[in-house]
C-alpha atoms as a PDB file:
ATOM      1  CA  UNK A   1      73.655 128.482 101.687  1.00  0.00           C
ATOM      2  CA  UNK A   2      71.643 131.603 101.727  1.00  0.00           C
ATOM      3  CA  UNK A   3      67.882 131.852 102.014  1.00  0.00           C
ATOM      4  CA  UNK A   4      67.555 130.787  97.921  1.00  0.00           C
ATOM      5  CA  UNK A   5      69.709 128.073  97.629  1.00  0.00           C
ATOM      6  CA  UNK A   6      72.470 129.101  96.882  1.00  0.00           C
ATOM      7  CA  UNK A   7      75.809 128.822  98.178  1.00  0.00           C
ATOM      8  CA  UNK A   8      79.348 130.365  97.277  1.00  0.00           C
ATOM      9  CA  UNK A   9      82.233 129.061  95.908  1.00  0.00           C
ATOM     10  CA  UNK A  10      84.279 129.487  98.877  1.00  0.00           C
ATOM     11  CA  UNK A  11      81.507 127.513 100.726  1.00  0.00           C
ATOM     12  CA  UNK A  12      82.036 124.596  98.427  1.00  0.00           C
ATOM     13  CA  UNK A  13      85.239 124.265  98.059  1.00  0.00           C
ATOM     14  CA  UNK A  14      85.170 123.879 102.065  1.00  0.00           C
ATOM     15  CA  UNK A  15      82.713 121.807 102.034  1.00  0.00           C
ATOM     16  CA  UNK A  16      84.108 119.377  99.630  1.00  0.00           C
ATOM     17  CA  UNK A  17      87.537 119.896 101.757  1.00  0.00           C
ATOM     18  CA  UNK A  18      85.919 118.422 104.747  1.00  0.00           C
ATOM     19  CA  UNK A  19      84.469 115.597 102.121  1.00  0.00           C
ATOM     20  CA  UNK A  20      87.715 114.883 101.200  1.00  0.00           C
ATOM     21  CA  UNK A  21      89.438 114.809 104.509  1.00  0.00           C
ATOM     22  CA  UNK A  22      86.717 113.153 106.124  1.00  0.00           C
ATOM     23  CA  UNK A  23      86.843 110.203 103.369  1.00  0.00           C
ATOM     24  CA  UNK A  24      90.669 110.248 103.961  1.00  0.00           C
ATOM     25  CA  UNK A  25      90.374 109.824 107.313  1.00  0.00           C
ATOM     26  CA  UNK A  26      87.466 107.081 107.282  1.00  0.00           C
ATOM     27  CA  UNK A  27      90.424 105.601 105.041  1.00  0.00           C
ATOM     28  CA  UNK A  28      93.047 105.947 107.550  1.00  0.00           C
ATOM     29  CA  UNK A  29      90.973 104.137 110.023  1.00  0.00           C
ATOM     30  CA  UNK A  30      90.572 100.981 107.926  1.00  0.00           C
ATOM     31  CA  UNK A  31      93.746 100.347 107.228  1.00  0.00           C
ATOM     32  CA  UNK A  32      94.721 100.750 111.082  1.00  0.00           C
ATOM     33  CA  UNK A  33      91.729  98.367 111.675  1.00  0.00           C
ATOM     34  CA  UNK A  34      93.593  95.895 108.647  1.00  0.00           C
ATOM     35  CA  UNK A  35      96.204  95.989 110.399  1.00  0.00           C
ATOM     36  CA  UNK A  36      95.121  95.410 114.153  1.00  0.00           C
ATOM     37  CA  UNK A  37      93.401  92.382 112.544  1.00  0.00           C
ATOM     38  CA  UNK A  38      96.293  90.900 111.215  1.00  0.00           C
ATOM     39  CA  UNK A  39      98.764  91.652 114.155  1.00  0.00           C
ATOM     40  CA  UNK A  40      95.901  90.025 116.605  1.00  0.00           C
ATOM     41  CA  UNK A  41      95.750  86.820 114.082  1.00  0.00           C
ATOM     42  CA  UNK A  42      99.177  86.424 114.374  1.00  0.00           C
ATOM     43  CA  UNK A  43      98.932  85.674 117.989  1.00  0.00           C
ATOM     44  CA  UNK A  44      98.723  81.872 119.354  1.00  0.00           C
ATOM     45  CA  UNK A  45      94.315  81.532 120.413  1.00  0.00           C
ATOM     46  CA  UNK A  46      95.873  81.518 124.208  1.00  0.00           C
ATOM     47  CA  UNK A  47      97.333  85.098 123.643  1.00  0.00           C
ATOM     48  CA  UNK A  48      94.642  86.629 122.009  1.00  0.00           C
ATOM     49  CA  UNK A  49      92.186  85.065 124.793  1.00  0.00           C
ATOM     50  CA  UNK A  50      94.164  86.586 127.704  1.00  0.00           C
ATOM     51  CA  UNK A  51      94.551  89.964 125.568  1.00  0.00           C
ATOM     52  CA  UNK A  52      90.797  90.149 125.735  1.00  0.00           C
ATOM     53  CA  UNK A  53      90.615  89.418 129.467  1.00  0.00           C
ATOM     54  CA  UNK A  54      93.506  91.850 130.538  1.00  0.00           C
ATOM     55  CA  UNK A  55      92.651  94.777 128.326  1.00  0.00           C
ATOM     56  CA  UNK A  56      88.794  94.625 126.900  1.00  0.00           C
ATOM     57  CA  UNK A  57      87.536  92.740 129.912  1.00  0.00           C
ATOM     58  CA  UNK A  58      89.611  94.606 132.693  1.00  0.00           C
ATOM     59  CA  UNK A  59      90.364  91.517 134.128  1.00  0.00           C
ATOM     60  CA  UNK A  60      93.732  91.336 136.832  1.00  0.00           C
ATOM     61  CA  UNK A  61      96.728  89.031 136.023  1.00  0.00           C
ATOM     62  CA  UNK A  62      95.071  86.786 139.266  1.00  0.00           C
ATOM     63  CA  UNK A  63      91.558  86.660 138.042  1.00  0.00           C
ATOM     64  CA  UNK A  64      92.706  85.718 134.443  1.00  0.00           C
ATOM     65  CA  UNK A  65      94.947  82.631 136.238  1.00  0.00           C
ATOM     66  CA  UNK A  66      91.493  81.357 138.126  1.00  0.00           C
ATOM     67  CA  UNK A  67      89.700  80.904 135.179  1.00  0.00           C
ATOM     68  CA  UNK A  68      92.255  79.129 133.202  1.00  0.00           C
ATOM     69  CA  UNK A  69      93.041  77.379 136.220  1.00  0.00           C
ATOM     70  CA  UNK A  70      97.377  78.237 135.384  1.00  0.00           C
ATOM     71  CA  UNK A  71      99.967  80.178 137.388  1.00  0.00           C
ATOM     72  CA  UNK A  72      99.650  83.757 137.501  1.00  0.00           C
ATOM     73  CA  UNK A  73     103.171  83.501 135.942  1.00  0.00           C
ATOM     74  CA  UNK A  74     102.177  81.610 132.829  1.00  0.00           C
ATOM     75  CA  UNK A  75      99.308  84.662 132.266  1.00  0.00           C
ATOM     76  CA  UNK A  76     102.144  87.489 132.766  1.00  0.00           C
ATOM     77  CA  UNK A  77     104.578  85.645 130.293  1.00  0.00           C
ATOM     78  CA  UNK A  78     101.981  84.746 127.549  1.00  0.00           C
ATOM     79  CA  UNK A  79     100.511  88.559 127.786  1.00  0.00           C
ATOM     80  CA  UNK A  80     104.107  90.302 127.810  1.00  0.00           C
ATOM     81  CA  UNK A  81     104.819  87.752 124.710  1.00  0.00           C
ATOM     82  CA  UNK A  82     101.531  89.175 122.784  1.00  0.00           C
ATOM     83  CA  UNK A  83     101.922  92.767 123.656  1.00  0.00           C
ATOM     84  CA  UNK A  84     105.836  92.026 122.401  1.00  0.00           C
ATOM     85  CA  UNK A  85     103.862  91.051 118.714  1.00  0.00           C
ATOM     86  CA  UNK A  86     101.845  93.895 118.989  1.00  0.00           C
ATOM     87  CA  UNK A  87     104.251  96.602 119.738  1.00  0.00           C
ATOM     88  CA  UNK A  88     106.393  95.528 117.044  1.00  0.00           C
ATOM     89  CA  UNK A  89     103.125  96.148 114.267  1.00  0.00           C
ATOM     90  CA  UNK A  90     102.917  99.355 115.922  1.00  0.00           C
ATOM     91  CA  UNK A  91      99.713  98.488 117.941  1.00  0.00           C
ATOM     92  CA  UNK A  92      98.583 100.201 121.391  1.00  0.00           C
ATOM     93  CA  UNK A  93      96.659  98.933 123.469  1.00  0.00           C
END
């Protein structure tokens, strides 16, 4: 845009390229969230808990078996068993 206002067309048409891509990519981004929701929903309430711990929380295998008061064992397993669910919908974590 110049000092009047106005603005050329090869200004626009970028412009309304980087509309477009960032709309596509806002897109993009829900559907990943969509499906991170349901891949996480499919897990048992014990899973998803100890996901949180071990990768949002930064919480060790050991700490995660205090407060659940289990074998360290019985955290590994279930966590393995949830990231197993995960990979196979494609989510990282």
């Amino acid at each position: 845009e110049d000092i009047f206002g106005y603005v050329d067309s090869e200004t626009e048409l970028h412009n309304k390229e980087l509309l477009v891509n960032s709309l596509f990519i806002e897109y993009e981004e829900r559907e990943k969230a969509k499906e991170i929701e349901a891949a996480i929903d499919s897990l048992t309430e014990t899973q998803k808990r100890r996901i949180i711990m071990r990768f949002y929380e930064s919480r060790t295998y050991e700490e995660i078996a205090q407060i659940e008061e289990v074998c360290i064992n019985a955290v590994k397993d279930s966590i393995e068993r949830a990231l197993v669910v995960l990979r196979k919908s494609n989510i990282e974590l």
